[in-house]
PDB file of N, CA and C in Angstrom:
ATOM      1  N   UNK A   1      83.085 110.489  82.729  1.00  0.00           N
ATOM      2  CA  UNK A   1      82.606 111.808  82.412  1.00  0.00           C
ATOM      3  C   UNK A   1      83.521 112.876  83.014  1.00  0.00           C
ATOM      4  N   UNK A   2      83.750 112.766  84.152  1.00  0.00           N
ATOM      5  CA  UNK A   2      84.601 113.715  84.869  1.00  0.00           C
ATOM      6  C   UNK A   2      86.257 113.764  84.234  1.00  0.00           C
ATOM      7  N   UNK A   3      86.460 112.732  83.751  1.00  0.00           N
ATOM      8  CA  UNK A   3      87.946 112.859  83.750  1.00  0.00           C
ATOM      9  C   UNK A   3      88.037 113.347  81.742  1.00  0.00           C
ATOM     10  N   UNK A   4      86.553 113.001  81.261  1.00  0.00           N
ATOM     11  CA  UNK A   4      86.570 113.421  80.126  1.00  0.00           C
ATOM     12  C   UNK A   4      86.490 114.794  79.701  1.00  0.00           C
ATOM     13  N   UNK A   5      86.007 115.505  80.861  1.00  0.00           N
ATOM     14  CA  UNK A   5      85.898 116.912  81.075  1.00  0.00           C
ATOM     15  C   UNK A   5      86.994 117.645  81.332  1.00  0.00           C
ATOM     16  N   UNK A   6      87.878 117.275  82.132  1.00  0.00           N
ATOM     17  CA  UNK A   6      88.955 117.323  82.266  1.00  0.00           C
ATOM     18  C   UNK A   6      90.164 117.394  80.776  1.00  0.00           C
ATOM     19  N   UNK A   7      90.015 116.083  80.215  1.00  0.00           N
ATOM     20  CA  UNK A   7      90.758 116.180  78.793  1.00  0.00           C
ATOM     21  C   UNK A   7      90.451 117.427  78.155  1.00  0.00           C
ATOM     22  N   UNK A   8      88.904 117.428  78.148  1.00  0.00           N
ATOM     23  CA  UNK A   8      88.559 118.446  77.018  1.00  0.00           C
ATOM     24  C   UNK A   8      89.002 119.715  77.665  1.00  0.00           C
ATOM     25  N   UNK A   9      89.219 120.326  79.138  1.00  0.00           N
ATOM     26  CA  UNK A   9      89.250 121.209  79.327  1.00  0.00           C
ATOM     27  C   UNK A   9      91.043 121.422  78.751  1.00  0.00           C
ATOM     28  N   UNK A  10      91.723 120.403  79.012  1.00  0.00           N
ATOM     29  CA  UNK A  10      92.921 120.526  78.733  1.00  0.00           C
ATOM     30  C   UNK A  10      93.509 120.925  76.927  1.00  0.00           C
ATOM     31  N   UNK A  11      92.812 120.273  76.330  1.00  0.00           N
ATOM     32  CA  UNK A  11      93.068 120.544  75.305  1.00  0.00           C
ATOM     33  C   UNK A  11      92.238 122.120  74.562  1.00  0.00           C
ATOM     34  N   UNK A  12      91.205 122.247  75.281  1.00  0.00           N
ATOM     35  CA  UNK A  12      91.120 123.883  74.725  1.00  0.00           C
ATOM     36  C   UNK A  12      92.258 125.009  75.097  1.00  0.00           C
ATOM     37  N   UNK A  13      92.681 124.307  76.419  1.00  0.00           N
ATOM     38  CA  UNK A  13      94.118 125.155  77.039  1.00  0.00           C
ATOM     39  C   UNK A  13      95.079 125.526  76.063  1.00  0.00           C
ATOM     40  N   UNK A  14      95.543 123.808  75.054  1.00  0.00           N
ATOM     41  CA  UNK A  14      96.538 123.778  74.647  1.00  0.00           C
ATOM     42  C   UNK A  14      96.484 124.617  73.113  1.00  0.00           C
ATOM     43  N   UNK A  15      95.526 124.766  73.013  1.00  0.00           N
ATOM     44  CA  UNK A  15      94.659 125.180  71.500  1.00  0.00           C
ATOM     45  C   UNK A  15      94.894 126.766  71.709  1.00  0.00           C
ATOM     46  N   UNK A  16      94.819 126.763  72.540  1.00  0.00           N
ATOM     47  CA  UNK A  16      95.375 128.579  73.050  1.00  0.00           C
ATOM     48  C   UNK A  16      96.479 128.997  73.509  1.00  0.00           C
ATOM     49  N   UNK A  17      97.555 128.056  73.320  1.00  0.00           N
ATOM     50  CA  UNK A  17      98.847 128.168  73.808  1.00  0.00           C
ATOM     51  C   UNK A  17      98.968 128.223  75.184  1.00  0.00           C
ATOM     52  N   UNK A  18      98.012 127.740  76.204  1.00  0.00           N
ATOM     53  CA  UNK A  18      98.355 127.291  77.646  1.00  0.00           C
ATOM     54  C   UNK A  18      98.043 125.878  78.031  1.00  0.00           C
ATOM     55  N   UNK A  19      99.585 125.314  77.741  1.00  0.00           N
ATOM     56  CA  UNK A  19      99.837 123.953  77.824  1.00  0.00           C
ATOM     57  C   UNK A  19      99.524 123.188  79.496  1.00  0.00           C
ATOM     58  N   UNK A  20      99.004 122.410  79.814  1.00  0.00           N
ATOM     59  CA  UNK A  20      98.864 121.956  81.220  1.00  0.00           C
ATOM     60  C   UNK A  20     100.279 120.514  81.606  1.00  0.00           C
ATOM     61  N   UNK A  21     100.908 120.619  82.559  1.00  0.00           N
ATOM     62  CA  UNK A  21     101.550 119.374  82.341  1.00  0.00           C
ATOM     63  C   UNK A  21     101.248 118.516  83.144  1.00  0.00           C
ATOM     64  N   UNK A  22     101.565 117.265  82.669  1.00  0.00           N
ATOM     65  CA  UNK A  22     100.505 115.632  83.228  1.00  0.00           C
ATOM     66  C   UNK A  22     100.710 115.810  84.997  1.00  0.00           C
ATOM     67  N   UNK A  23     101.686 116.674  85.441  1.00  0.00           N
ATOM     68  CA  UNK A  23     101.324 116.522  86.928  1.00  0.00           C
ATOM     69  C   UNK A  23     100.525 117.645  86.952  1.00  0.00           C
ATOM     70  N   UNK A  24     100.050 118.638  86.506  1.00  0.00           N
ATOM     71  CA  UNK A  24      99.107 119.611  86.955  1.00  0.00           C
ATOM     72  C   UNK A  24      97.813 118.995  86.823  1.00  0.00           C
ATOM     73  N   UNK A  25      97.519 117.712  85.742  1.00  0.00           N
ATOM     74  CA  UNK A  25      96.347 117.193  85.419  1.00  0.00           C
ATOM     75  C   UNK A  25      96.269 116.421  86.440  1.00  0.00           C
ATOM     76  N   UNK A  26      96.999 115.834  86.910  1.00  0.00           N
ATOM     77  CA  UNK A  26      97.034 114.655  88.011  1.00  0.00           C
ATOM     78  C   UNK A  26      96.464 115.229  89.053  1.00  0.00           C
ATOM     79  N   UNK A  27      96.786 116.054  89.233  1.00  0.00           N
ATOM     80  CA  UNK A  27      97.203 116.593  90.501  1.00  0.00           C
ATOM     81  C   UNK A  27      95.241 117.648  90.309  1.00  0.00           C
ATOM     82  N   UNK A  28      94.866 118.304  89.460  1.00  0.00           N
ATOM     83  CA  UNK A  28      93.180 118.449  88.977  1.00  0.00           C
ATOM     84  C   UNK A  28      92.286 117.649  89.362  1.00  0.00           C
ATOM     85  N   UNK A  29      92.859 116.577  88.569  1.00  0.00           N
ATOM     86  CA  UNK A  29      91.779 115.458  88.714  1.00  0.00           C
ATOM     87  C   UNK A  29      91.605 114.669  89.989  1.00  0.00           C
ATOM     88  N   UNK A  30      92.712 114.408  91.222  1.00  0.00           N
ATOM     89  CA  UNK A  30      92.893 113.852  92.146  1.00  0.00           C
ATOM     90  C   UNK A  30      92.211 114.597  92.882  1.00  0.00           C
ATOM     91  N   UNK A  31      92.304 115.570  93.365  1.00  0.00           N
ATOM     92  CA  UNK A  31      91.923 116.916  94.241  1.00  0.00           C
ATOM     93  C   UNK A  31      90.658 117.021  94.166  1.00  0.00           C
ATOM     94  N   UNK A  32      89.994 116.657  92.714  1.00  0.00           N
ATOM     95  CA  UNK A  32      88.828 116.783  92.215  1.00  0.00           C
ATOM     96  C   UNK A  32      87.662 115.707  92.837  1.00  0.00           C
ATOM     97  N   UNK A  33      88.182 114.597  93.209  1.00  0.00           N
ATOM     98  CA  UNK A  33      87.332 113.546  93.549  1.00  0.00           C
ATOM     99  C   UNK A  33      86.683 113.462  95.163  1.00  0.00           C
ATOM    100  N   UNK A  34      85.422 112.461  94.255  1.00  0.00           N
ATOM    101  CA  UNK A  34      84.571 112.885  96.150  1.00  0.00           C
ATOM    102  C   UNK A  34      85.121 111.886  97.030  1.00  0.00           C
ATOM    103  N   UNK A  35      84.567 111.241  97.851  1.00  0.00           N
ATOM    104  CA  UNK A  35      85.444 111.244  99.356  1.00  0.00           C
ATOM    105  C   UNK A  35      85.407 109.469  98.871  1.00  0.00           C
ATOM    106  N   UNK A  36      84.230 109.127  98.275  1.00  0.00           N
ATOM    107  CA  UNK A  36      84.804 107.625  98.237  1.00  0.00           C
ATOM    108  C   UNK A  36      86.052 106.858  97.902  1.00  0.00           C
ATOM    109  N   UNK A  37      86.487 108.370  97.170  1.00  0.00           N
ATOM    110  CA  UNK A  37      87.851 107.595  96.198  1.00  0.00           C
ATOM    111  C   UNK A  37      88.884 108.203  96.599  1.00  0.00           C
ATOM    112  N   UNK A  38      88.791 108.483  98.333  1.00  0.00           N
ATOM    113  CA  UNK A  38      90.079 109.199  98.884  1.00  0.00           C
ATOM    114  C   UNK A  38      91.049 108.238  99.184  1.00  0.00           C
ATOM    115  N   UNK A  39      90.673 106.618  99.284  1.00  0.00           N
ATOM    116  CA  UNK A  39      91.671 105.688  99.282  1.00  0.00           C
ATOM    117  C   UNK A  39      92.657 105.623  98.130  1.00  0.00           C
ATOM    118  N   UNK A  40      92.225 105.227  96.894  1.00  0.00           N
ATOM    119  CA  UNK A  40      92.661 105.263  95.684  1.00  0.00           C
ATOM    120  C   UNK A  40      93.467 106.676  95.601  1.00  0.00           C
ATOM    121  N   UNK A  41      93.026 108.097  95.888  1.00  0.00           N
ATOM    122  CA  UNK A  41      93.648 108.869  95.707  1.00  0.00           C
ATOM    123  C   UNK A  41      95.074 109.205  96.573  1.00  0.00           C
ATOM    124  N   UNK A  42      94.503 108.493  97.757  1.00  0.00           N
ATOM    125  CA  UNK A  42      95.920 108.438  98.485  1.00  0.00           C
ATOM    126  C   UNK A  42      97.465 107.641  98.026  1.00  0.00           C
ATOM    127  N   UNK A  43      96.584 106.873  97.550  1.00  0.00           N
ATOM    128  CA  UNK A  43      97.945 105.785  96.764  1.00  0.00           C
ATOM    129  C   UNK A  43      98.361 106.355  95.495  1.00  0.00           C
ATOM    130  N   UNK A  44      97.431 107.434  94.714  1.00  0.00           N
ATOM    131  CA  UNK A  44      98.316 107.696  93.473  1.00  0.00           C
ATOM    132  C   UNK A  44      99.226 108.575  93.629  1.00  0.00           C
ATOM    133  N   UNK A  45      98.477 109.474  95.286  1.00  0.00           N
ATOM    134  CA  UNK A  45      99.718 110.571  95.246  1.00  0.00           C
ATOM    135  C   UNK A  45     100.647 109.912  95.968  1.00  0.00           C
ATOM    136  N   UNK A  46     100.958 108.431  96.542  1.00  0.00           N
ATOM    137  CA  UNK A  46     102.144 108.457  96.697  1.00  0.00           C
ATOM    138  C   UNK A  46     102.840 108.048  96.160  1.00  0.00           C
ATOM    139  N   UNK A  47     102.645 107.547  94.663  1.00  0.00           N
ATOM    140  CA  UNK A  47     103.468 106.929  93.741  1.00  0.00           C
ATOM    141  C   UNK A  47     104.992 107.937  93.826  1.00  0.00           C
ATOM    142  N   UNK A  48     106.039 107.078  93.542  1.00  0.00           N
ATOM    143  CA  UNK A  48     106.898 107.641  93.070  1.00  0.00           C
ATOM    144  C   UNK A  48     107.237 108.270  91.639  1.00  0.00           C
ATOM    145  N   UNK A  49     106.296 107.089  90.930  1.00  0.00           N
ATOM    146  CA  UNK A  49     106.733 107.745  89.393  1.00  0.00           C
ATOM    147  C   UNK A  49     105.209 108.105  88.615  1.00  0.00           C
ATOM    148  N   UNK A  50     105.806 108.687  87.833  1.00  0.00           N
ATOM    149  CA  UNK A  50     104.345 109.901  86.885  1.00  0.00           C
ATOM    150  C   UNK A  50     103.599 108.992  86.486  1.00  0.00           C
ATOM    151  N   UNK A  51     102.085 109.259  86.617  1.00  0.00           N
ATOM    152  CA  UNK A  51     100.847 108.559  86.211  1.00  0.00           C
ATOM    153  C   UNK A  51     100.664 108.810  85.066  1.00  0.00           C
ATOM    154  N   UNK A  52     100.548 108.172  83.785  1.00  0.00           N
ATOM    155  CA  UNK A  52      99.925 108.569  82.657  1.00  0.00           C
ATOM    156  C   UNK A  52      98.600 108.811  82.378  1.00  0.00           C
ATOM    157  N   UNK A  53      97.898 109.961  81.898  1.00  0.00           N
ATOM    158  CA  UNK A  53      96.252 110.226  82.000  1.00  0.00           C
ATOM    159  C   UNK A  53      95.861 108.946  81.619  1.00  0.00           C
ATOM    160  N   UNK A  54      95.937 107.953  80.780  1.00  0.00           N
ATOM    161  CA  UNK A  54      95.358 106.329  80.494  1.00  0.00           C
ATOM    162  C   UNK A  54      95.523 106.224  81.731  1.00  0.00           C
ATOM    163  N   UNK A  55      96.306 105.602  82.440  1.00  0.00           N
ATOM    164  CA  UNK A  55      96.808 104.642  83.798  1.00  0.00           C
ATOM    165  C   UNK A  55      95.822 104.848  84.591  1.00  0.00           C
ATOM    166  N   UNK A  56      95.741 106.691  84.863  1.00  0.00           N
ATOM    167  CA  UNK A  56      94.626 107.232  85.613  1.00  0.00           C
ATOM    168  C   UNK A  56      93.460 107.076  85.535  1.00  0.00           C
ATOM    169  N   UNK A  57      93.145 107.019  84.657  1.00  0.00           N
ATOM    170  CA  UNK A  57      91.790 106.567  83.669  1.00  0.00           C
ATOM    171  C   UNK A  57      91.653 105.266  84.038  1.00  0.00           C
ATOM    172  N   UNK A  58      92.405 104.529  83.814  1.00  0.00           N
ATOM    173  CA  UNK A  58      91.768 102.728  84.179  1.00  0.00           C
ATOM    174  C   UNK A  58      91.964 102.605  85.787  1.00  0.00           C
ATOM    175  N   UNK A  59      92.896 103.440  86.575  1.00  0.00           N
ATOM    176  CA  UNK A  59      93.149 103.339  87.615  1.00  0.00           C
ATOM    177  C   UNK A  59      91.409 103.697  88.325  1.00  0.00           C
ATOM    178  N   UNK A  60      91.071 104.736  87.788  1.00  0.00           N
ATOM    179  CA  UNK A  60      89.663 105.509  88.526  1.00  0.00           C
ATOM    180  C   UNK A  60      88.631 104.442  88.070  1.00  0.00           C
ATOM    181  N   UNK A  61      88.979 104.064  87.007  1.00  0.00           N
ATOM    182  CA  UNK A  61      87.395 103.244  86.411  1.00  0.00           C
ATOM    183  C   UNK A  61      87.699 101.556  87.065  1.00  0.00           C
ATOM    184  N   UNK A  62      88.577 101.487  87.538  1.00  0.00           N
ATOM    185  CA  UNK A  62      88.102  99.991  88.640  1.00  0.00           C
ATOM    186  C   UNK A  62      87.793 100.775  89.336  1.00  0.00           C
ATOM    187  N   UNK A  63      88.644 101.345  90.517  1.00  0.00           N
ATOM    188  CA  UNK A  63      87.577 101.935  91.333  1.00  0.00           C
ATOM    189  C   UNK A  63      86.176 101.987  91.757  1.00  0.00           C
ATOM    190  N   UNK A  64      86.131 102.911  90.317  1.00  0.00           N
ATOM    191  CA  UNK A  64      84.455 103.222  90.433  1.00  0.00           C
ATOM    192  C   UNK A  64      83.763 101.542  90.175  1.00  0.00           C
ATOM    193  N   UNK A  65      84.055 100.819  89.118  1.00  0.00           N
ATOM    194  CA  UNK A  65      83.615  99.313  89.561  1.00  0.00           C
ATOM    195  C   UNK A  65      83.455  98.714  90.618  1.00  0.00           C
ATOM    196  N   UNK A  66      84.446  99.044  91.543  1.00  0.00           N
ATOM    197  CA  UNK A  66      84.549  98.689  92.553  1.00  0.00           C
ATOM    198  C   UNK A  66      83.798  99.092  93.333  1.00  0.00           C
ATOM    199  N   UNK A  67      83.439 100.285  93.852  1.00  0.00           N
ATOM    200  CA  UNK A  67      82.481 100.986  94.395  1.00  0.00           C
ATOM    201  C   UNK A  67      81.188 100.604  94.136  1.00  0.00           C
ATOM    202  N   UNK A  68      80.750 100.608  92.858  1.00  0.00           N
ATOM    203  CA  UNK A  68      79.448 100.043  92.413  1.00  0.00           C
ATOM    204  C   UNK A  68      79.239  99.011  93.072  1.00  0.00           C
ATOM    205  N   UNK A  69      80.790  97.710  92.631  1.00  0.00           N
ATOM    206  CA  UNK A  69      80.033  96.400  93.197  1.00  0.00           C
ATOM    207  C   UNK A  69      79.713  96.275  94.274  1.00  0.00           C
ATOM    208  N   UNK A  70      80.140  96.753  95.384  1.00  0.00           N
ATOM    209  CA  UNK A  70      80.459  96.935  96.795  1.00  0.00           C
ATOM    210  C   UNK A  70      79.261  97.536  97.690  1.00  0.00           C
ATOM    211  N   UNK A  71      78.665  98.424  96.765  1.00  0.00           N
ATOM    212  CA  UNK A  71      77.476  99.457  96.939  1.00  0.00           C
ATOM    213  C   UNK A  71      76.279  98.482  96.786  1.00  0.00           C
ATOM    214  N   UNK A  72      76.496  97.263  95.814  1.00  0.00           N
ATOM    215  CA  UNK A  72      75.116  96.452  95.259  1.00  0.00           C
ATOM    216  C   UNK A  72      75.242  95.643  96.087  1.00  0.00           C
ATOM    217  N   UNK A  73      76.072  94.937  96.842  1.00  0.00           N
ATOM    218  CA  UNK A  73      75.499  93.525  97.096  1.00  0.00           C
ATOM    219  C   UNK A  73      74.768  93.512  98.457  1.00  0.00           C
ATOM    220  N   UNK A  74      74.410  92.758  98.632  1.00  0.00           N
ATOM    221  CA  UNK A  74      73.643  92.446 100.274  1.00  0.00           C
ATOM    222  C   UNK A  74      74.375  91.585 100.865  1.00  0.00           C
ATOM    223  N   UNK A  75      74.171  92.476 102.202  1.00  0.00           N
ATOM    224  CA  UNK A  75      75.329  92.180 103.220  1.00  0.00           C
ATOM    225  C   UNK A  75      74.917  90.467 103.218  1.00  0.00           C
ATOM    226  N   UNK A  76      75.807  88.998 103.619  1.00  0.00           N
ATOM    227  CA  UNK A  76      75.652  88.209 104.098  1.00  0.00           C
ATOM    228  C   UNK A  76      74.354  87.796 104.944  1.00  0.00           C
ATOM    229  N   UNK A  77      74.465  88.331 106.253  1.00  0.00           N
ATOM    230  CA  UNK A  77      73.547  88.229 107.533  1.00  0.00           C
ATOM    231  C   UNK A  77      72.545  88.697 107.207  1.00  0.00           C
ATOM    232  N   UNK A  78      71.833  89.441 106.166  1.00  0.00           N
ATOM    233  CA  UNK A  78      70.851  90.347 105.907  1.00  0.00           C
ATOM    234  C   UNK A  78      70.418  89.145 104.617  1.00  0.00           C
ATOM    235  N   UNK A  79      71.071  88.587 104.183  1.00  0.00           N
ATOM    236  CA  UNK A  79      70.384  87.801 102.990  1.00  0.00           C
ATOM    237  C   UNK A  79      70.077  86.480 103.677  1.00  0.00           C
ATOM    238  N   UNK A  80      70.818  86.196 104.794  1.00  0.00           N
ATOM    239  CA  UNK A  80      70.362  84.893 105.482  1.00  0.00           C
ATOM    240  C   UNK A  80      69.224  85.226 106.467  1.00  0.00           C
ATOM    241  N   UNK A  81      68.838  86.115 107.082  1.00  0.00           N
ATOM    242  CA  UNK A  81      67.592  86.552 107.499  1.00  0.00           C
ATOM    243  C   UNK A  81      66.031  86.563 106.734  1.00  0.00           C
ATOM    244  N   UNK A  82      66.464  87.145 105.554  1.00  0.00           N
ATOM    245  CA  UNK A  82      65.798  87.402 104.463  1.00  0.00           C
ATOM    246  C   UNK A  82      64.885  86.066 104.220  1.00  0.00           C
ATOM    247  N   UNK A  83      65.789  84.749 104.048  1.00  0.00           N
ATOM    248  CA  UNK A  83      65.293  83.827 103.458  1.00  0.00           C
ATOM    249  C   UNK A  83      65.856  82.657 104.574  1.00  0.00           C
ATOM    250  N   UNK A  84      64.681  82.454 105.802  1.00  0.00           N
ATOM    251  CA  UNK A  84      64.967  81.269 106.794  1.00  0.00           C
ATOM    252  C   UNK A  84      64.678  80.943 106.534  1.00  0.00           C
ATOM    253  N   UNK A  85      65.669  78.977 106.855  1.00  0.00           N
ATOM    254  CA  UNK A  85      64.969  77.839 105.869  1.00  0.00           C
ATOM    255  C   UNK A  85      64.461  77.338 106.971  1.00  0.00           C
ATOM    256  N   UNK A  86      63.607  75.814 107.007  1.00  0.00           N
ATOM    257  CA  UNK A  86      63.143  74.923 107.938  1.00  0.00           C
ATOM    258  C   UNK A  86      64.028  74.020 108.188  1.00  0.00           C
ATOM    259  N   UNK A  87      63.588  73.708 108.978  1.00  0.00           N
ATOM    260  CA  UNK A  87      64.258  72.331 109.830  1.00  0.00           C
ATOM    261  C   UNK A  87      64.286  71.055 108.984  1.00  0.00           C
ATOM    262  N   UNK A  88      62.755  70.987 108.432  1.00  0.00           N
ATOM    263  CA  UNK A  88      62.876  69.814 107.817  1.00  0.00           C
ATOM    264  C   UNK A  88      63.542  70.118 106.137  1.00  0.00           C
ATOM    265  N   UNK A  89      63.834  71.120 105.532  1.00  0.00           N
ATOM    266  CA  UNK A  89      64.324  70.883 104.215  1.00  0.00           C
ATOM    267  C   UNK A  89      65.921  70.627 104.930  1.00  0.00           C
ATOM    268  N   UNK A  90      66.346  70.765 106.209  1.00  0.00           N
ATOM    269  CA  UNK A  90      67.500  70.564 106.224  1.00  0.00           C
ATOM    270  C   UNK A  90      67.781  69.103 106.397  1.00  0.00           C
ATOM    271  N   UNK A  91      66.871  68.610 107.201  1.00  0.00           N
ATOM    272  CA  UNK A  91      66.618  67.028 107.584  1.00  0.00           C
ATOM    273  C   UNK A  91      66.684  66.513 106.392  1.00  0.00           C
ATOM    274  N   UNK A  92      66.187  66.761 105.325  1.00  0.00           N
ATOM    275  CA  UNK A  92      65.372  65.638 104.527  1.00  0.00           C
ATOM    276  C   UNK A  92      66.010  65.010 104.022  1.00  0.00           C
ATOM    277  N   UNK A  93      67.411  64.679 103.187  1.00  0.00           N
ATOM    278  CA  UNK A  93      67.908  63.452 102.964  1.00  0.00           C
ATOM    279  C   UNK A  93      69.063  63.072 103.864  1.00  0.00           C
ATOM    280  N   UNK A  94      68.680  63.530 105.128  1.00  0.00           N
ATOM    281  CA  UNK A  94      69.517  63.050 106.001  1.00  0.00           C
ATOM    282  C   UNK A  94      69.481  61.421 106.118  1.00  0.00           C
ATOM    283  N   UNK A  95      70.784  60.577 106.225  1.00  0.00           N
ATOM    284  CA  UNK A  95      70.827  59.576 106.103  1.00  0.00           C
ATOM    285  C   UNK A  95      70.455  58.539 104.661  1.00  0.00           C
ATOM    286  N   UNK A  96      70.231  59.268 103.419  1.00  0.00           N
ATOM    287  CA  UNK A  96      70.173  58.908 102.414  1.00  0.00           C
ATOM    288  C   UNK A  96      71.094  58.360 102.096  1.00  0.00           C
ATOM    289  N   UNK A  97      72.639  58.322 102.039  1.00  0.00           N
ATOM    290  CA  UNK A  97      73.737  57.879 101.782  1.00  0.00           C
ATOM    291  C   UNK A  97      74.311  56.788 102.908  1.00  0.00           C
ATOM    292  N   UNK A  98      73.661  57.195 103.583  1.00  0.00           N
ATOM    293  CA  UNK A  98      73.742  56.236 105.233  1.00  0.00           C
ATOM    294  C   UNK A  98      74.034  54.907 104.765  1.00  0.00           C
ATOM    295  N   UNK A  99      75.517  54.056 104.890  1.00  0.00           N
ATOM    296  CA  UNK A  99      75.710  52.690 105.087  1.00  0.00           C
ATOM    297  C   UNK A  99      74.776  51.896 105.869  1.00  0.00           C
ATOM    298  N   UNK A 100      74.395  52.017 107.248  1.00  0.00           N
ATOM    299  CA  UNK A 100      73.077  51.243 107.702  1.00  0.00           C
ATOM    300  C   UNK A 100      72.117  51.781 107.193  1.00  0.00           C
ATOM    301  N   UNK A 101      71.374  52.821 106.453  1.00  0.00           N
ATOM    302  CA  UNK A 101      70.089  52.856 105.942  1.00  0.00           C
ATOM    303  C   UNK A 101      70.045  52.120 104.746  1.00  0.00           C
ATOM    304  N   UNK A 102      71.301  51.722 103.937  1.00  0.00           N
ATOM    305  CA  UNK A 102      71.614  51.075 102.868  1.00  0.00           C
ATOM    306  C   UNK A 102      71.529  49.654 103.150  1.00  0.00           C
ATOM    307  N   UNK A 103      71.978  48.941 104.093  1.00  0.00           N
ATOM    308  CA  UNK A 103      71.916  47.621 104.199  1.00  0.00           C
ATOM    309  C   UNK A 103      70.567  46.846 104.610  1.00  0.00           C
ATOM    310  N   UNK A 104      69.584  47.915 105.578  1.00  0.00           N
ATOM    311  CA  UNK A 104      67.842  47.333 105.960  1.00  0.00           C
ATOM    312  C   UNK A 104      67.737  46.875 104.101  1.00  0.00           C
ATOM    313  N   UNK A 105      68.086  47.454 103.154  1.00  0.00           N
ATOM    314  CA  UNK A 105      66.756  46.411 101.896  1.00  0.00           C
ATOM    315  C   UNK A 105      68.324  45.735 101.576  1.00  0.00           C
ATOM    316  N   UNK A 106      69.327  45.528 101.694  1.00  0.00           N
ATOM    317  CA  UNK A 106      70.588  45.062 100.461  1.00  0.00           C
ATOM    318  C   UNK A 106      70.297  43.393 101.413  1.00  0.00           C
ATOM    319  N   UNK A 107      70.285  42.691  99.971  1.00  0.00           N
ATOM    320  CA  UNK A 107      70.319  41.132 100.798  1.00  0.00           C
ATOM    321  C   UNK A 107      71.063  40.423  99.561  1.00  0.00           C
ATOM    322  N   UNK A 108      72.255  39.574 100.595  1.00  0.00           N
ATOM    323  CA  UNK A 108      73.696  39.208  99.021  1.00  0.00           C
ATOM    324  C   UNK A 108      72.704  38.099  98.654  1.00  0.00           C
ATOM    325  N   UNK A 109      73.582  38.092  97.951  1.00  0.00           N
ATOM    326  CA  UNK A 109      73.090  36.598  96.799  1.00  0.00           C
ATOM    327  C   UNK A 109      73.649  35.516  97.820  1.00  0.00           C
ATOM    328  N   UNK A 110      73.650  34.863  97.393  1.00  0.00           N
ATOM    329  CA  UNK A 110      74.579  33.607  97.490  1.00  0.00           C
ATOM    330  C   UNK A 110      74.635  32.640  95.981  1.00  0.00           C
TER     331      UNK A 110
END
């Protein structure tokens, strides 16, 4: 939405004969963002070479994926709290595979 606002603002510019150029947009839209995406924004301004508004565009929208996913999950330690198991579901086929629990019934042929 934001960066679509942006286009559109750009192109009413250009529709009136005040052209914007891709570093003035860059440089809009970067400035423009809230603080989560001051990492990401740090790395585009240090690119050496010109961002294309696409690039920027897929560049911001992982991001923001990113953010989302990051924002949803539950911490580790907080989901193992959540759900303590017992003692005995941990026990319970303990020794099932067991070579001596296997041999008490195994009797060879002869």
């Amino acid at each position: 939405m934001y960066l679509q606002k942006i286009k559109e603002i750009c192109t009413k510019l250009a529709l009136v004969d005040i052209p914007i150029s891709a570093d003035e947009v860059f440089l809009h839209v970067v400035h423009g963002l809230p603080s989560e995406y001051d990492s990401i924004a740090s790395s585009l301004r240090a690119r050496q070479k010109s961002i294309t508004f696409q690039e920027l565009h897929d560049k911001l929208t992982d991001c923001e994926a990113h953010l989302t996913r990051r924002s949803s999950k539950v911490p580790i330690m907080e989901n193992i709290d959540a759900k303590p198991r017992s003692s005995t579901n941990l026990n319970s086929n303990r020794g099932a595979n067991n070579s001596r629990s296997n041999q008490r019934n195994f009797s060879p042929s002869n």
